[in-house]
N, C-alpha and C. Protein backbone atom coordinates (compact mmCIF):
# COMPACT_ATOMS: atom_id res chain seq x y z
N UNK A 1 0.81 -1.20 0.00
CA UNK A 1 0.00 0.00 0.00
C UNK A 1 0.85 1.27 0.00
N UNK A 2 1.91 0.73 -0.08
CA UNK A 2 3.25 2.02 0.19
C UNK A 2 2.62 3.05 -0.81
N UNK A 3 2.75 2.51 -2.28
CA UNK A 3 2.15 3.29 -3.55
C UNK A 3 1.13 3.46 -3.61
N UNK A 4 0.28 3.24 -2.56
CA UNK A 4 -1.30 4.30 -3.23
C UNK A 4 -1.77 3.17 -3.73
N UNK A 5 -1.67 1.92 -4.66
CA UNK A 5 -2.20 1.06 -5.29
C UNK A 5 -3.10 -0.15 -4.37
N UNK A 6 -4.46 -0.38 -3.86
CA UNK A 6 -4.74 -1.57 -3.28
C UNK A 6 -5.90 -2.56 -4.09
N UNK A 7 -5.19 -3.44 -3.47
CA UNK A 7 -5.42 -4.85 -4.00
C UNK A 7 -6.64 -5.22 -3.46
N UNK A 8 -7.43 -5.93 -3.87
CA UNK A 8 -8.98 -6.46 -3.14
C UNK A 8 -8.46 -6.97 -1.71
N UNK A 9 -7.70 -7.59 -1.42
CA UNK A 9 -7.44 -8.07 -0.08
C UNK A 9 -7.03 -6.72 0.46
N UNK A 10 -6.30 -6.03 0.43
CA UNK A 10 -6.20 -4.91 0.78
C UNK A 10 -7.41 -3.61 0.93
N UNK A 11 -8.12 -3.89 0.25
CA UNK A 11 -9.22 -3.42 0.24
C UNK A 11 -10.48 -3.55 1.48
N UNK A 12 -10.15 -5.02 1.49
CA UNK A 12 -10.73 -5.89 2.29
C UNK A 12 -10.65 -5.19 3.96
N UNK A 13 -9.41 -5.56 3.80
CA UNK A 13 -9.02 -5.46 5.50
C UNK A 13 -8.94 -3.75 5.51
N UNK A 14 -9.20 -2.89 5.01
CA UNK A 14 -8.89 -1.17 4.99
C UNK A 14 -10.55 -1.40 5.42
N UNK A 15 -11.56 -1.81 5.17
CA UNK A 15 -12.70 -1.69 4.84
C UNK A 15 -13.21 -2.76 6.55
N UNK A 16 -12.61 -3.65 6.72
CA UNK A 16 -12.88 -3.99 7.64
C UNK A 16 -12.79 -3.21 8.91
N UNK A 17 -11.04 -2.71 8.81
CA UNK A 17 -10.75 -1.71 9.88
C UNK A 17 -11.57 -0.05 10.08
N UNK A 18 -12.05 0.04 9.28
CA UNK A 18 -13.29 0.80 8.91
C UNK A 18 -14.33 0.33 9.49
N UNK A 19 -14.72 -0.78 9.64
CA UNK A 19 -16.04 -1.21 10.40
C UNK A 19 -15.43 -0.94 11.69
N UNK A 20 -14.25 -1.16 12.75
CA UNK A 20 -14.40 -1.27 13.47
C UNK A 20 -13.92 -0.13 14.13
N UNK A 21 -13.48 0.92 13.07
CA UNK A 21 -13.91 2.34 13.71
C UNK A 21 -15.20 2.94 14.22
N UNK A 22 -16.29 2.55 13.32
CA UNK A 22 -17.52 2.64 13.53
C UNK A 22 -17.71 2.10 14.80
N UNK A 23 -18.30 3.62 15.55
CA UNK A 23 -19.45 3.18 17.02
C UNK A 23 -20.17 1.81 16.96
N UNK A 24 -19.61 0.99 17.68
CA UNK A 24 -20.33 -0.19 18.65
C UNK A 24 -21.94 0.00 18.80
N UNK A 25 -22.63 -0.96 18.21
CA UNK A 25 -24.05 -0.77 18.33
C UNK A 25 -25.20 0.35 18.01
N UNK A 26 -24.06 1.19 17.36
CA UNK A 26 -25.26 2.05 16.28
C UNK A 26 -25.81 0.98 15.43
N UNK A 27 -26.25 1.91 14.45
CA UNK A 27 -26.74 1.41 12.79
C UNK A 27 -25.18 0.87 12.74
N UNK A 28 -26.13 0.17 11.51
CA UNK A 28 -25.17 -0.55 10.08
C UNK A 28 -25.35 0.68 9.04
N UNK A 29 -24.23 1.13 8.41
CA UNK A 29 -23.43 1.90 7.62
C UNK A 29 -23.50 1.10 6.52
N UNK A 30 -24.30 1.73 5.46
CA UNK A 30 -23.98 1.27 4.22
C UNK A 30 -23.46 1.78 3.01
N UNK A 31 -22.59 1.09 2.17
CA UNK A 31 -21.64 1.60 1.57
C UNK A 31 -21.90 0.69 -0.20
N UNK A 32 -21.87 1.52 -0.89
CA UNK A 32 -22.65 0.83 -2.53
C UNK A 32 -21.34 0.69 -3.24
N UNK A 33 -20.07 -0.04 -3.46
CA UNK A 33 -18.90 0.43 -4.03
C UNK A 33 -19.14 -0.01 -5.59
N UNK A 34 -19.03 0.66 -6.44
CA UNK A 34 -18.51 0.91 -8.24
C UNK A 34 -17.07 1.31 -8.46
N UNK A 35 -16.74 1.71 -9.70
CA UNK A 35 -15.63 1.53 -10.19
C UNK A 35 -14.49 0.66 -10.14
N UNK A 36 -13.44 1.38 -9.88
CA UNK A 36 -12.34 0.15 -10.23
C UNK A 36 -12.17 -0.23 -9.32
N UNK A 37 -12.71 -0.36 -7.62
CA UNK A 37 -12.46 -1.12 -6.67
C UNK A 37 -12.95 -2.22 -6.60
N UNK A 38 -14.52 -2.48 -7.29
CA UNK A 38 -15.18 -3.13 -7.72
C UNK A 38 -14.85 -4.32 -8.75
N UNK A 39 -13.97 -3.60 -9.65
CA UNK A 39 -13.16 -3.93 -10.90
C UNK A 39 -12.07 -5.30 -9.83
N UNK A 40 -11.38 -4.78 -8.92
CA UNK A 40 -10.49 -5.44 -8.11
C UNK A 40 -11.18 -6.41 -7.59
N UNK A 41 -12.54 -6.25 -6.42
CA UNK A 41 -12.97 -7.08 -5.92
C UNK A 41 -13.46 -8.67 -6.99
N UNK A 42 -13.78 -8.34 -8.37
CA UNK A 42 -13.98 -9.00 -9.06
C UNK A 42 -13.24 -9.66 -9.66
N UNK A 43 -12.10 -9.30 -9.65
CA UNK A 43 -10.48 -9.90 -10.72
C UNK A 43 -10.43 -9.13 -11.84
N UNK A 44 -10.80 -8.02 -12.15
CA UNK A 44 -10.96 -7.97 -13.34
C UNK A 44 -9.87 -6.30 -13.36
N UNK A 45 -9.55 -5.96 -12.22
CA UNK A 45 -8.40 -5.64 -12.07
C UNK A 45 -7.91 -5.40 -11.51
N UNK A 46 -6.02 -5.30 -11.31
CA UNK A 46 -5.12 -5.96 -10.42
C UNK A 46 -6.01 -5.06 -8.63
N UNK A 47 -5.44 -3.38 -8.98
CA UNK A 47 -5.82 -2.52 -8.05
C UNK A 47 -6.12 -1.44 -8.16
N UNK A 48 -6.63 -0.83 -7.53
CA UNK A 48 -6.49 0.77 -7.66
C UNK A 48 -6.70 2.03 -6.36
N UNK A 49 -6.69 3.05 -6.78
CA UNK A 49 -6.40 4.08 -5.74
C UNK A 49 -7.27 4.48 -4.45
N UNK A 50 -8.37 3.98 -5.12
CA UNK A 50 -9.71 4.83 -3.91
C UNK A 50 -10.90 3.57 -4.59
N UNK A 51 -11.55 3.40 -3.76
CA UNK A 51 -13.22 3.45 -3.12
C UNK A 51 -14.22 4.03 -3.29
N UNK A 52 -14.60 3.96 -4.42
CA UNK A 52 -15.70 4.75 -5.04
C UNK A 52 -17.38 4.12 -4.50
N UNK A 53 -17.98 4.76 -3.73
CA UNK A 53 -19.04 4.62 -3.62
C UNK A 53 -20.44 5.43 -3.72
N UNK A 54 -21.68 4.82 -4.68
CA UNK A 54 -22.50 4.98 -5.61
C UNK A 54 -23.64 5.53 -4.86
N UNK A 55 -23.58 5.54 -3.50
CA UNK A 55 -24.69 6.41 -2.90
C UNK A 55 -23.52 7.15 -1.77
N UNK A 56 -24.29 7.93 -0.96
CA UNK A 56 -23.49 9.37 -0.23
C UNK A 56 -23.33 8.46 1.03
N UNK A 57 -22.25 9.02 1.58
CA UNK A 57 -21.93 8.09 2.92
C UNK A 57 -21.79 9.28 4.15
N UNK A 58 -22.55 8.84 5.04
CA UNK A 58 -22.34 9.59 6.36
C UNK A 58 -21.16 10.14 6.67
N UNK A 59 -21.41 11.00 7.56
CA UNK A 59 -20.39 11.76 8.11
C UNK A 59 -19.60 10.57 9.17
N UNK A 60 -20.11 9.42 9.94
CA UNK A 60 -19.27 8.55 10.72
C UNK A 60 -18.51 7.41 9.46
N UNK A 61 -18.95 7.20 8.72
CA UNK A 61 -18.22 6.77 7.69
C UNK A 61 -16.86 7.22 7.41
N UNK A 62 -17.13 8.38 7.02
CA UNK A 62 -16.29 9.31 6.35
C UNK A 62 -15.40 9.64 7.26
N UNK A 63 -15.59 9.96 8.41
CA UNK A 63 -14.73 10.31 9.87
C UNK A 63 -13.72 8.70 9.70
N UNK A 64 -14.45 7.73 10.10
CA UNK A 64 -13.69 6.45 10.22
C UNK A 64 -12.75 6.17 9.41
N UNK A 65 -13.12 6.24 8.47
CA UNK A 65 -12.23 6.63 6.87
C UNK A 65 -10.77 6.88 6.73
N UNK A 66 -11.32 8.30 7.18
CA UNK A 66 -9.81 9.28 7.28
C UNK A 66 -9.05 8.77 8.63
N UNK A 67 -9.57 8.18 9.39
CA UNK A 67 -8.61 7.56 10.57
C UNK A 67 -8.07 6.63 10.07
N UNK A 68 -8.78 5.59 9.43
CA UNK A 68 -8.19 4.66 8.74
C UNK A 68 -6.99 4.44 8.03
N UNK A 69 -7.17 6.01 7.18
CA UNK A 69 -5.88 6.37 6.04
C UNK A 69 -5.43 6.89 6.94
N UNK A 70 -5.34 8.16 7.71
CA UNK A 70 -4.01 8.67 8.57
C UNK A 70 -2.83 7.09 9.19
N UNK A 71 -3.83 6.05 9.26
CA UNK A 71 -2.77 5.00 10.05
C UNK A 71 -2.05 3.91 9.30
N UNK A 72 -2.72 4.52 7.63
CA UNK A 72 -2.17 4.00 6.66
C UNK A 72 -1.34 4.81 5.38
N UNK A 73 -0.99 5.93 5.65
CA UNK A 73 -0.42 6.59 4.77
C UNK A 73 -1.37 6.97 3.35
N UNK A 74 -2.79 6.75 3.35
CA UNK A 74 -3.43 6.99 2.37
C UNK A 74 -4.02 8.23 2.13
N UNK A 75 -4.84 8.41 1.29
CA UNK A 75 -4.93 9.86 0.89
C UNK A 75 -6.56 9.73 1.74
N UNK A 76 -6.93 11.22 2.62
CA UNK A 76 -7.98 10.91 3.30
C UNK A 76 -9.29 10.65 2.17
N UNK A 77 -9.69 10.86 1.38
CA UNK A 77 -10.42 10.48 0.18
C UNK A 77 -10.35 8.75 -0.50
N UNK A 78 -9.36 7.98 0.10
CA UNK A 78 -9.86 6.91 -0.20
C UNK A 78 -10.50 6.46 -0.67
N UNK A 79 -11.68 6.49 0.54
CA UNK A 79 -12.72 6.39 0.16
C UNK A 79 -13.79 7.59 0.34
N UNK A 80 -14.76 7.75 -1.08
CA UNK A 80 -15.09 8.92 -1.28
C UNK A 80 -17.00 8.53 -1.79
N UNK A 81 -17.64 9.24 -2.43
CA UNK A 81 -19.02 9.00 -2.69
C UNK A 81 -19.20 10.00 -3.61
N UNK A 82 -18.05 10.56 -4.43
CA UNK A 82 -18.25 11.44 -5.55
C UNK A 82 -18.67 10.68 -7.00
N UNK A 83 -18.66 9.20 -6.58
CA UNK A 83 -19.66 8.62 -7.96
C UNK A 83 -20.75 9.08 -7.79
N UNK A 84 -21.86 9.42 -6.56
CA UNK A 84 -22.89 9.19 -6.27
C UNK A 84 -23.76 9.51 -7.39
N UNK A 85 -23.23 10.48 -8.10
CA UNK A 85 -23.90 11.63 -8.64
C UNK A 85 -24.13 10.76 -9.81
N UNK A 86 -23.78 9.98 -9.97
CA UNK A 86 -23.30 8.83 -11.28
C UNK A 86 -24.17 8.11 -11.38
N UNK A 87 -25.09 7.72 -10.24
CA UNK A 87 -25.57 6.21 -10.32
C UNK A 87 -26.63 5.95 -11.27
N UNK A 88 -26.97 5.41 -11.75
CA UNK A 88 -28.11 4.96 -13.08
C UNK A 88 -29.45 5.49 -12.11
N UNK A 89 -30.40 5.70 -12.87
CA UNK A 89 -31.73 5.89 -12.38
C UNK A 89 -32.42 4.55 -12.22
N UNK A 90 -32.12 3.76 -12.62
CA UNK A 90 -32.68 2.30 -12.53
C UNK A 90 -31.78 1.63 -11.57
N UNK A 91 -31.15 2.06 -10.72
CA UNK A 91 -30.21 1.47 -9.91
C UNK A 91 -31.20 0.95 -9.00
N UNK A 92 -31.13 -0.60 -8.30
CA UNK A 92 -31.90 -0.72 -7.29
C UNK A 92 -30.74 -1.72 -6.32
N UNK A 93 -31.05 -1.34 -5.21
CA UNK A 93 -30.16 -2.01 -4.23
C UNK A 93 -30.08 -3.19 -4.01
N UNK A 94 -31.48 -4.10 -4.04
CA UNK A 94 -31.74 -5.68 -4.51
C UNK A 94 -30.58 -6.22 -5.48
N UNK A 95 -30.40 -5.64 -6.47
CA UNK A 95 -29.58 -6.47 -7.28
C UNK A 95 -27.83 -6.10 -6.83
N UNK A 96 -27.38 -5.74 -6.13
CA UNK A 96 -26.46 -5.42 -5.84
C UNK A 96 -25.91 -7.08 -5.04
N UNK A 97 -24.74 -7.16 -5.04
CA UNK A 97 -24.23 -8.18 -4.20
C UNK A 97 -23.13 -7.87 -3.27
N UNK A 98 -23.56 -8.52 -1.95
CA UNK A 98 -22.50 -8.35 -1.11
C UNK A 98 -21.14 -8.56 -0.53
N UNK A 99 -20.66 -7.39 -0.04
CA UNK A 99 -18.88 -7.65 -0.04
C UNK A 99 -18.19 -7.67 1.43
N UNK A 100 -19.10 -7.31 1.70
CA UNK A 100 -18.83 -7.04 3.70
C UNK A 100 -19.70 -7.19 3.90
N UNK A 101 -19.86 -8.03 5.11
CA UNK A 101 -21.46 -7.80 6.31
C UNK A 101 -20.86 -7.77 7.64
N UNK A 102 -20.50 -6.42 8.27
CA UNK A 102 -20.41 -6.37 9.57
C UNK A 102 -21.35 -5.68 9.96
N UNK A 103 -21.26 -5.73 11.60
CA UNK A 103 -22.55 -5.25 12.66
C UNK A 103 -22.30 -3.77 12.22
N UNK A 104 -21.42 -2.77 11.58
CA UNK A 104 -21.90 -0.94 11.91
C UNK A 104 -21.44 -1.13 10.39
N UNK A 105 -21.23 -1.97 9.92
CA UNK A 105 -20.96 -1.67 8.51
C UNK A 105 -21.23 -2.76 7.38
N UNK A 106 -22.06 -2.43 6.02
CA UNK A 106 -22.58 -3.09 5.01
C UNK A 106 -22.29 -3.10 3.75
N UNK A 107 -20.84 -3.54 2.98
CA UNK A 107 -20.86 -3.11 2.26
C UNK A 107 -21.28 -4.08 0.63
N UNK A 108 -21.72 -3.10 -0.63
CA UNK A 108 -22.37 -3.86 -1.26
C UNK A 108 -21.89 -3.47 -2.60
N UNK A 109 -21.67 -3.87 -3.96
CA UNK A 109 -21.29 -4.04 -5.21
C UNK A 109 -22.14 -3.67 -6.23
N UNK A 110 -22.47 -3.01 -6.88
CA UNK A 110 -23.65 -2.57 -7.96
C UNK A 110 -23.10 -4.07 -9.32
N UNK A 111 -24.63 -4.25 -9.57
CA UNK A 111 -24.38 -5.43 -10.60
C UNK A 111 -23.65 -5.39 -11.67
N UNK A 112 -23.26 -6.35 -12.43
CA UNK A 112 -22.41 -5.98 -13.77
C UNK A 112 -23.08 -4.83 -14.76
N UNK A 113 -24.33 -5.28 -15.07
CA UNK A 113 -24.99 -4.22 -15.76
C UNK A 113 -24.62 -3.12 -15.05
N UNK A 114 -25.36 -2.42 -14.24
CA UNK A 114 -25.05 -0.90 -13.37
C UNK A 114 -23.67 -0.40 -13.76
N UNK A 115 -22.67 -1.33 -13.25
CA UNK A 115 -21.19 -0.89 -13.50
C UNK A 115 -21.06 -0.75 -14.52
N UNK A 116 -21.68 -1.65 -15.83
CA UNK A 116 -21.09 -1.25 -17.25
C UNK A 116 -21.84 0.03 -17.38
N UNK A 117 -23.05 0.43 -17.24
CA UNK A 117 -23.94 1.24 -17.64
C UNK A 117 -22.71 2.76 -17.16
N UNK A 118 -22.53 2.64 -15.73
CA UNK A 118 -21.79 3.94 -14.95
C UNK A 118 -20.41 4.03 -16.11
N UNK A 119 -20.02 3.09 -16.24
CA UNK A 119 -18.48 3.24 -17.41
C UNK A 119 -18.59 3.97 -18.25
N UNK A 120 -19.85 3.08 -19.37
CA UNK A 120 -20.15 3.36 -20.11
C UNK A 120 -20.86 5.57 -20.38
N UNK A 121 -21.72 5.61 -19.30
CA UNK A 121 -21.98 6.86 -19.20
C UNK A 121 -20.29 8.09 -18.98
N UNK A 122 -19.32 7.60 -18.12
CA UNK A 122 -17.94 8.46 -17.52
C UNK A 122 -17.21 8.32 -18.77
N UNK A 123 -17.35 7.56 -19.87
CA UNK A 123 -16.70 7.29 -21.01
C UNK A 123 -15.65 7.96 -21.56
N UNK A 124 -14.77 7.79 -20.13
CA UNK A 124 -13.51 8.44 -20.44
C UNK A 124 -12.40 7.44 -20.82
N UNK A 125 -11.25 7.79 -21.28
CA UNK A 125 -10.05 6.75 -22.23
C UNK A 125 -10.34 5.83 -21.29
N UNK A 126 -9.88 6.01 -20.19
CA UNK A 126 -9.53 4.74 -19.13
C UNK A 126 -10.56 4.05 -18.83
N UNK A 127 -11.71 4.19 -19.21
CA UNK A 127 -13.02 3.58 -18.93
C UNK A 127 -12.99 2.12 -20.46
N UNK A 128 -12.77 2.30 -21.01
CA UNK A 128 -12.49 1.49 -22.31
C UNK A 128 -12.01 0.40 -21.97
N UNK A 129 -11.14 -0.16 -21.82
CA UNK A 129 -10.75 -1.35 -21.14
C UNK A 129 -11.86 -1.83 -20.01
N UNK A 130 -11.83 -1.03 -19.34
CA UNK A 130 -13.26 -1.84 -17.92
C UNK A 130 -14.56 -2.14 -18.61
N UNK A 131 -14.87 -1.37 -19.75
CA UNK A 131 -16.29 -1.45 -20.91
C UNK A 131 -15.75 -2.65 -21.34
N UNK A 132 -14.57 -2.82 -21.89
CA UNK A 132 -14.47 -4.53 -22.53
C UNK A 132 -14.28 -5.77 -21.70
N UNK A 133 -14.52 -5.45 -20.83
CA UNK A 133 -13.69 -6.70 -19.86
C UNK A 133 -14.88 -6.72 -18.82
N UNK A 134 -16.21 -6.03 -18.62
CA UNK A 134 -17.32 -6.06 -18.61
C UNK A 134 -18.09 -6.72 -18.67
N UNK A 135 -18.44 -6.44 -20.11
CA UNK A 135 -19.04 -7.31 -21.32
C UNK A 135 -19.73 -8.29 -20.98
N UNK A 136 -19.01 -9.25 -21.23
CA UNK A 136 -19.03 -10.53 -21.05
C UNK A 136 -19.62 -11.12 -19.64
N UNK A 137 -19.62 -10.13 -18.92
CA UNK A 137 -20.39 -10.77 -17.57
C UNK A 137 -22.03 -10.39 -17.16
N UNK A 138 -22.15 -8.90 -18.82
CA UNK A 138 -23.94 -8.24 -18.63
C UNK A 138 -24.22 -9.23 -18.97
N UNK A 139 -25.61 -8.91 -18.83
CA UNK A 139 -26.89 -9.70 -19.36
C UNK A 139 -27.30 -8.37 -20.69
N UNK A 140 -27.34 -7.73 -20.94
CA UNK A 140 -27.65 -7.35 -22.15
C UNK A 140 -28.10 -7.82 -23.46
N UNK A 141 -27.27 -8.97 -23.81
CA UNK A 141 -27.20 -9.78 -25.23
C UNK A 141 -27.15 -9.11 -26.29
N UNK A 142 -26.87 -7.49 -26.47
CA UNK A 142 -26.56 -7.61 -27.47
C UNK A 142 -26.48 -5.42 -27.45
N UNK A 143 -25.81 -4.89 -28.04
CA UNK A 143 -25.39 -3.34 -27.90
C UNK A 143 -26.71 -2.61 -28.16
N UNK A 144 -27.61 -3.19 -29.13
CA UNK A 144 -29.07 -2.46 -29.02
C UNK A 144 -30.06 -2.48 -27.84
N UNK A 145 -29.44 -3.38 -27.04
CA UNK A 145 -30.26 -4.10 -25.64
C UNK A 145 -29.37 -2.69 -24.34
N UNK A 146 -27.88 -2.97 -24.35
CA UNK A 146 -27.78 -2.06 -23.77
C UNK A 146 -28.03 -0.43 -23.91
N UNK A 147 -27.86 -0.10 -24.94
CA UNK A 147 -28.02 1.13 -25.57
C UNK A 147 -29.83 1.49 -24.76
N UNK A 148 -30.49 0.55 -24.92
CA UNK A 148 -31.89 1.00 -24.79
C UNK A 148 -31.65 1.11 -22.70
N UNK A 149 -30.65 -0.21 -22.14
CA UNK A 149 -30.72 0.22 -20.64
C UNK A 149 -30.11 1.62 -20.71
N UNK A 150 -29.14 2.35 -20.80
CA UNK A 150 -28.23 3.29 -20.95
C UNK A 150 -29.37 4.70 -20.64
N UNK A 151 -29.95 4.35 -22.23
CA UNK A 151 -30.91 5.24 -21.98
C UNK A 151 -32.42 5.85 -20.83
N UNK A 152 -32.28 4.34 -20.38
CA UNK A 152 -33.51 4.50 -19.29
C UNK A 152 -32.79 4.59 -18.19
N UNK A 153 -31.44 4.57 -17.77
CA UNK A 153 -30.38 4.82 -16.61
C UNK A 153 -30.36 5.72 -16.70
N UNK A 154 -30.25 6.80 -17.52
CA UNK A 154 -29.00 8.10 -17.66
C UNK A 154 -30.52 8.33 -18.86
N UNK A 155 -31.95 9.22 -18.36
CA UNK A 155 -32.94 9.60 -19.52
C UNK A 155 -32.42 10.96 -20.09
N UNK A 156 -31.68 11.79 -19.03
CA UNK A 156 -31.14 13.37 -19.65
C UNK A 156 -30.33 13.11 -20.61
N UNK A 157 -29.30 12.17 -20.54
CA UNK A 157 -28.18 11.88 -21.73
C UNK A 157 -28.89 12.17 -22.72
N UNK A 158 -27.92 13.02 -23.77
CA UNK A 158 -28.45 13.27 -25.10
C UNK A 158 -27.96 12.46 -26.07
N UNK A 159 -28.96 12.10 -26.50
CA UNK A 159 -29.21 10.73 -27.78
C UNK A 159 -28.08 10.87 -28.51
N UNK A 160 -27.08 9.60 -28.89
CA UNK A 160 -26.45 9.17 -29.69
C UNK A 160 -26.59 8.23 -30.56
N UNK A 161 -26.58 8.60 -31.65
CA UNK A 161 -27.34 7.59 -32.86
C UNK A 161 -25.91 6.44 -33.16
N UNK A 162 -24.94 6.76 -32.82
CA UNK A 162 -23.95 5.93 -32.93
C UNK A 162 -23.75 5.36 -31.79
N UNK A 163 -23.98 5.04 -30.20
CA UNK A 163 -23.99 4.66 -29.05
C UNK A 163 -23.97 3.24 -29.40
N UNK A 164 -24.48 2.37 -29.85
CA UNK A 164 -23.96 1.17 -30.32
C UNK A 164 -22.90 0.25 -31.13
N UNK A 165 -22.80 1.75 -31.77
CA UNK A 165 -21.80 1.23 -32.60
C UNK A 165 -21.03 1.23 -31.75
N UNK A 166 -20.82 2.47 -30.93
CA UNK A 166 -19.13 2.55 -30.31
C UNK A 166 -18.96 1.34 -29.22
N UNK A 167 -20.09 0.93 -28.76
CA UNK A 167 -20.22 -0.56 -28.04
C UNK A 167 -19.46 -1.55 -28.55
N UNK A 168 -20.03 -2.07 -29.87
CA UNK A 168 -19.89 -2.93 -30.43
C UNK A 168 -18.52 -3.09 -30.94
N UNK A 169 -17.62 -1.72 -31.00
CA UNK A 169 -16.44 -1.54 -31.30
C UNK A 169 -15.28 -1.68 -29.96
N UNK A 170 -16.06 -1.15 -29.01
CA UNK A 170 -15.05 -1.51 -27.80
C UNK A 170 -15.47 -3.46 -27.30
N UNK A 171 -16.73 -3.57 -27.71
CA UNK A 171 -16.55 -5.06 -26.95
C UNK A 171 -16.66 -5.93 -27.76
């Protein structure tokens, strides 16, 4: 973790020690993680910098957090909830799968679809590779199938008549 780079196991135990910052017998703290941490937890890649999570996280979260990184040399943003703003409109928490279940803390994975959909919408260079390596795990069946979720995720997005193609070209 010297470099800023963590690994799902690393992830793991940062996220655990995070639960047990969290106050004893409050609530359970829940935490929606996307992007490339997600990417890690899955294999699908090696590691990366921060903890992106898809709904807003409390202020005891966020406190625990930054204790966490001060005792780890990490950047207090770690973990952060500036995807939030990201999340599909069809996002539902049911389909999400779980990655942690402790007593003050819950944390949970947005489905393959969701994640491709969020990529797909941030469609920046580095998003291209995670769109192909994706793929293969939606349920979509086929770039006119996603193109039509895309659109009912993200209804403000302004229509791209080529949005499939460029699918069909990255995957």
């Amino acid at each position: 973790m010297s470099d800023g780079l963590l690994d799902a196991a690393a992830i793991m135990r940062l996220l655990d020690e995070v639960a047990e910052e969290l106050p004893p017998g409050g609530m359970q703290h829940l935490m929606v993680v996307v992007g490339g941490a997600l990417l890690a937890f899955r294999g699908l890649r090696d590691a990366t910098r921060d903890v992106d999570s898809g709904i807003r996280l409390d202020a005891e979260v966020l406190a625990a957090s930054e204790r966490v990184a001060g005792s780890h040399g990490l950047s207090k943003r770690w973990i952060n909830d500036s995807a939030a703003a990201f999340l599909p409109a069809t996002f539902e928490l049911a389909d999400c799968v779980e990655l942690l279940d402790r007593p003050t803390l819950r944390v949970l994975g947005v489905s393959w679809n969701q994640l491709f959909l969020m990529k797909l919408n941030a469609s920046r260079a580095v998003d291209t590779d995670d769109i192909e390596a994706i793929w293969p795990h939606c349920a979509f069946g086929s770039a006119e199938a996603a193109v039509e979720a895309f659109y009912e995720a993200y209804p403000l997005e302004r229509h791209d008549e080529f949005l499939a193609d460029r699918i069909r070209a990255i995957v």
